[in-house]
N, C-alpha and C. Protein backbone atom coordinates (compact mmCIF):
# COMPACT_ATOMS: atom_id res chain seq x y z
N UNK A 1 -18.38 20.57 -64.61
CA UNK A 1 -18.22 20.62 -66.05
C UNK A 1 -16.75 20.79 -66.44
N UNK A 2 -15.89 21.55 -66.08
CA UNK A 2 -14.80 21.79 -66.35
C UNK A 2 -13.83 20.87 -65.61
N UNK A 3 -14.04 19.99 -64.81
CA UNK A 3 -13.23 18.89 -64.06
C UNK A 3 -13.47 17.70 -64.87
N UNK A 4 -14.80 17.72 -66.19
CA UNK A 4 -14.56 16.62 -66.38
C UNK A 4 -13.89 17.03 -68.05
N UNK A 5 -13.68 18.04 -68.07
CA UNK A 5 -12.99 18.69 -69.89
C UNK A 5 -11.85 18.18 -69.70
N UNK A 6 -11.12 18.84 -67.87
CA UNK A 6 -9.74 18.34 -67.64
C UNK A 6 -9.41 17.22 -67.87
N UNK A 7 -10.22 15.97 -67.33
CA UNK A 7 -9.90 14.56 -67.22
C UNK A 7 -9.90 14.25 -68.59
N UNK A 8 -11.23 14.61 -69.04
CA UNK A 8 -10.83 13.97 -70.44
C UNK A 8 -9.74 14.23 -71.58
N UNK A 9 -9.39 15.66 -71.62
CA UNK A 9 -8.24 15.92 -72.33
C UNK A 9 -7.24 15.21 -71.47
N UNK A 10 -6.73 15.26 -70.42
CA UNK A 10 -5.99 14.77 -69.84
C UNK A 10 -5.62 13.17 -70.34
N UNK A 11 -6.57 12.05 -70.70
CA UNK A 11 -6.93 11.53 -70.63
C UNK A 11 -5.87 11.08 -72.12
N UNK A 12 -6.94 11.88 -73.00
CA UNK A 12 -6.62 11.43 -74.05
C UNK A 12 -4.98 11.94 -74.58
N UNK A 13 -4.37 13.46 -74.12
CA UNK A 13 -2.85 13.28 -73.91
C UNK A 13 -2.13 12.41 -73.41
N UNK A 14 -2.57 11.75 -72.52
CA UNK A 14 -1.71 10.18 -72.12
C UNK A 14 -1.94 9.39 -73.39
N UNK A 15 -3.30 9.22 -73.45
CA UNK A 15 -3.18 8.01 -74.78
C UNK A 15 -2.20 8.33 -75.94
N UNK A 16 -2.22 9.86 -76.29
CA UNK A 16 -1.44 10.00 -77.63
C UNK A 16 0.05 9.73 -77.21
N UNK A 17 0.38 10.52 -76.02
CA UNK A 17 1.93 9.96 -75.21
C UNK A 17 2.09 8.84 -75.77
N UNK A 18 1.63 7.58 -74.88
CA UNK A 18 1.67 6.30 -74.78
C UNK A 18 1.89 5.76 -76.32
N UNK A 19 1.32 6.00 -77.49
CA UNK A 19 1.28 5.86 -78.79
C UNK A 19 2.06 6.08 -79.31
N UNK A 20 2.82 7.13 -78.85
CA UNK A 20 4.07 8.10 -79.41
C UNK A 20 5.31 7.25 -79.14
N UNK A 21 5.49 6.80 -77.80
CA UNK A 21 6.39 6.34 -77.37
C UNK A 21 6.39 5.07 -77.69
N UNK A 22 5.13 4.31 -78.04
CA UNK A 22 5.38 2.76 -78.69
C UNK A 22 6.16 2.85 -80.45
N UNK A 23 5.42 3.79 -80.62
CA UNK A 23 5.83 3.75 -81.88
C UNK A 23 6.95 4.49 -82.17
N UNK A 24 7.65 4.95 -81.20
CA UNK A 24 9.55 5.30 -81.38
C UNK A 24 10.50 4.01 -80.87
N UNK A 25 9.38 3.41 -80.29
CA UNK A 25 10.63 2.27 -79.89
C UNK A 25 9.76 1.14 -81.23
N UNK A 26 9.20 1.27 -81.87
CA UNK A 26 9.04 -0.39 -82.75
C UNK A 26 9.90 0.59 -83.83
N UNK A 27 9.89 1.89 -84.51
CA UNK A 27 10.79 2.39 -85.15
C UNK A 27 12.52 2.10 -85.09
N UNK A 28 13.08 1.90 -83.34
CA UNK A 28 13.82 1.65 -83.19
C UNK A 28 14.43 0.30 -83.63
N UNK A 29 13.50 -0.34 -82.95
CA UNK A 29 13.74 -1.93 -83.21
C UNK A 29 13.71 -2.52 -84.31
N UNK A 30 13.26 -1.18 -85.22
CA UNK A 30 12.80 -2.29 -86.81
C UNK A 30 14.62 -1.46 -87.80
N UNK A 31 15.06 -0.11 -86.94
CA UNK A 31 16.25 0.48 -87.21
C UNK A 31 17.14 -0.43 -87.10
N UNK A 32 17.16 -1.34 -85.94
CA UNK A 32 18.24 -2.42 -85.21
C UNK A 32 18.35 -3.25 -86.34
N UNK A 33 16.91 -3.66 -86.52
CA UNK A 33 17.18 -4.98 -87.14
C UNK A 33 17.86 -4.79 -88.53
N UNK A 34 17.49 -3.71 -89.36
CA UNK A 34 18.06 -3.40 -90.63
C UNK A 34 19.54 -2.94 -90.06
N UNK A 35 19.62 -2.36 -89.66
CA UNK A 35 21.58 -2.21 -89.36
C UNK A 35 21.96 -3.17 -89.17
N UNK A 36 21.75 -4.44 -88.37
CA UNK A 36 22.68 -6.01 -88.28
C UNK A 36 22.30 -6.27 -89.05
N UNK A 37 21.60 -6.09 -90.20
CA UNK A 37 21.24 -6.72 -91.49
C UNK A 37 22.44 -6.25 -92.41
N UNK A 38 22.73 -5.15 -92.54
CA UNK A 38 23.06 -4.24 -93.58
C UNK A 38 24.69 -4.74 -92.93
N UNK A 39 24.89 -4.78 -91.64
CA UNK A 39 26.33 -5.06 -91.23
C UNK A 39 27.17 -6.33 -91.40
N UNK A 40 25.77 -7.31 -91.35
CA UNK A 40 26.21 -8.44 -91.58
C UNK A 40 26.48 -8.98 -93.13
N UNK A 41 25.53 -8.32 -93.70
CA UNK A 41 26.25 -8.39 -95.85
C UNK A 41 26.97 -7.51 -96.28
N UNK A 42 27.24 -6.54 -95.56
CA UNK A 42 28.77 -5.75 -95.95
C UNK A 42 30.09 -6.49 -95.01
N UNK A 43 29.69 -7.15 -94.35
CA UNK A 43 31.07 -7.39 -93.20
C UNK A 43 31.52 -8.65 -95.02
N UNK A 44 31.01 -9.47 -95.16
CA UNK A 44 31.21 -10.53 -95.85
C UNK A 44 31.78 -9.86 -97.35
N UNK A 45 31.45 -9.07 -97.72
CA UNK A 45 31.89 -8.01 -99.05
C UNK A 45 33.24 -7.84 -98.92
N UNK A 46 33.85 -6.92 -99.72
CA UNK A 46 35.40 -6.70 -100.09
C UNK A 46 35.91 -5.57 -99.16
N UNK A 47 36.62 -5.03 -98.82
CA UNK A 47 37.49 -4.27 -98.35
C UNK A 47 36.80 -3.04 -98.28
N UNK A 48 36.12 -2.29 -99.07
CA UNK A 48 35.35 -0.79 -98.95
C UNK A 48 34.39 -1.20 -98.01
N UNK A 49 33.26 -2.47 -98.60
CA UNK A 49 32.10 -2.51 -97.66
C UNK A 49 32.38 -3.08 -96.35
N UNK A 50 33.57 -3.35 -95.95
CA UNK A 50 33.67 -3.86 -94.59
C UNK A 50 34.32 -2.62 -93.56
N UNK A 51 34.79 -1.15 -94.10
CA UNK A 51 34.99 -0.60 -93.56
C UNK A 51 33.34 0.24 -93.47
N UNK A 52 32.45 0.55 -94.02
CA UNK A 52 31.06 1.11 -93.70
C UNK A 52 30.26 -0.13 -92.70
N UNK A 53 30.80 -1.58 -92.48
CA UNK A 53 30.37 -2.18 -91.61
C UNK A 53 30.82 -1.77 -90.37
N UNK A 54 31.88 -1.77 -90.44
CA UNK A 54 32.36 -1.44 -89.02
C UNK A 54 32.12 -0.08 -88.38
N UNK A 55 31.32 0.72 -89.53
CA UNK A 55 31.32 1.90 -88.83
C UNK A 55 29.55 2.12 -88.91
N UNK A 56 28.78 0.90 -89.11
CA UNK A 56 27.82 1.08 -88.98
C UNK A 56 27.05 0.61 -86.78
N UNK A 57 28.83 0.16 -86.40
CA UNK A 57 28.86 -0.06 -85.01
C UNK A 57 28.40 1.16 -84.55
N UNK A 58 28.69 2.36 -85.04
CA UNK A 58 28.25 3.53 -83.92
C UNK A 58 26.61 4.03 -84.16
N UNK A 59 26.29 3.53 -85.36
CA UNK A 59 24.58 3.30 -85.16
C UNK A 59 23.87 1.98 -84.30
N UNK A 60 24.83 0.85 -84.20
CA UNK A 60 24.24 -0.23 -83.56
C UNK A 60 24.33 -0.16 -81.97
N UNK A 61 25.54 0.17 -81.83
CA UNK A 61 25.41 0.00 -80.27
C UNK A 61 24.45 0.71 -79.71
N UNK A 62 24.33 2.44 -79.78
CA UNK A 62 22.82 3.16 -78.67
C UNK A 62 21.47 2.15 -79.41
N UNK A 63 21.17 1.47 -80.47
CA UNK A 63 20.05 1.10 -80.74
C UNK A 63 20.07 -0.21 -79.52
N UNK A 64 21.61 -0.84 -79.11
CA UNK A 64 20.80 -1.87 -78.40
C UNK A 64 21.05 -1.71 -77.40
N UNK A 65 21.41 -1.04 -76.66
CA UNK A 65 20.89 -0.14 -75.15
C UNK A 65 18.86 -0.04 -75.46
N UNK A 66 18.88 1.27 -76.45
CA UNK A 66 17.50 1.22 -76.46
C UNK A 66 16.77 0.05 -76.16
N UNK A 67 16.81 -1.02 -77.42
CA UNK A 67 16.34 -2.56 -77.31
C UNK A 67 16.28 -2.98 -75.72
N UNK A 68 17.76 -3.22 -75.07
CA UNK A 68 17.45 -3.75 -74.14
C UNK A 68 16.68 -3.10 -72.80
N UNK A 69 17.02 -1.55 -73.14
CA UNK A 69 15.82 -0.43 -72.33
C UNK A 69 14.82 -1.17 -72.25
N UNK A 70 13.69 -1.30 -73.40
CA UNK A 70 12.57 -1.64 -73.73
C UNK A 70 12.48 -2.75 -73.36
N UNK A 71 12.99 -4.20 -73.51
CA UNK A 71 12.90 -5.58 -73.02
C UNK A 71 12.77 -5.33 -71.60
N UNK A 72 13.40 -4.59 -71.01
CA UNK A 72 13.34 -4.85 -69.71
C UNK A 72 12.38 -3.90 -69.21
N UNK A 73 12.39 -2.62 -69.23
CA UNK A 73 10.44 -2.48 -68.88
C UNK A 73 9.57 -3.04 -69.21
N UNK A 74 9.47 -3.55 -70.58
CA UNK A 74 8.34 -4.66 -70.39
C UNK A 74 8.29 -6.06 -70.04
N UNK A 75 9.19 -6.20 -69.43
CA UNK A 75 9.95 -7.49 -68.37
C UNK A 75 9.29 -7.23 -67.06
N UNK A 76 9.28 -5.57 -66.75
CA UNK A 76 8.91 -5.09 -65.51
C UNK A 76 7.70 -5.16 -65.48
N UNK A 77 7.09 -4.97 -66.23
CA UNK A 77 5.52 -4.43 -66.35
C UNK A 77 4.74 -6.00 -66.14
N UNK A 78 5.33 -7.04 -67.04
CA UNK A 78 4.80 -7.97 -66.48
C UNK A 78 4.97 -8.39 -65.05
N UNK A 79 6.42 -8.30 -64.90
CA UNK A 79 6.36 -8.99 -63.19
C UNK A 79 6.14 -8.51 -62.28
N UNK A 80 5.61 -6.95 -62.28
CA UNK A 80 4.73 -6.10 -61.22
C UNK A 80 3.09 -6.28 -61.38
């Protein structure tokens, strides 16, 4: 009785894990995409908005580490 309480809680803490962690990286990726958004119509703007572009680089770059984190484990996952 109590080996199968374990498994199942067990069970279902992975699932919520697993959930948790998809949904910090589509958060991420949907972060990415609005910052090269936001960088790319201020870069084209006047002189103020092209200096908040360029400094929207230190939010872009760790997002695409993350990105490419993620592409490539699930690069892995398929080819294992």
């Amino acid at each position: 009785m109590i080996s199968t309480v374990t498994t199942t809680v067990s069970t279902v803490v992975t699932t919520s894990a697993a959930g948790l962690v998809a949904s910090i990286g589509v958060a991420a990726v949907v972060t990415l995409i609005a910052s090269l958004s936001m960088s790319e119509i201020l870069a084209g703007a006047g002189n103020r908005q092209t200096f908040f572009a360029r400094n929207l680089d230190a939010v872009i770059l760790p997002l695409l580490f993350v990105f490419s984190f993620i592409v490539s484990t699930k690069v892995w996952q398929i080819l294992s």
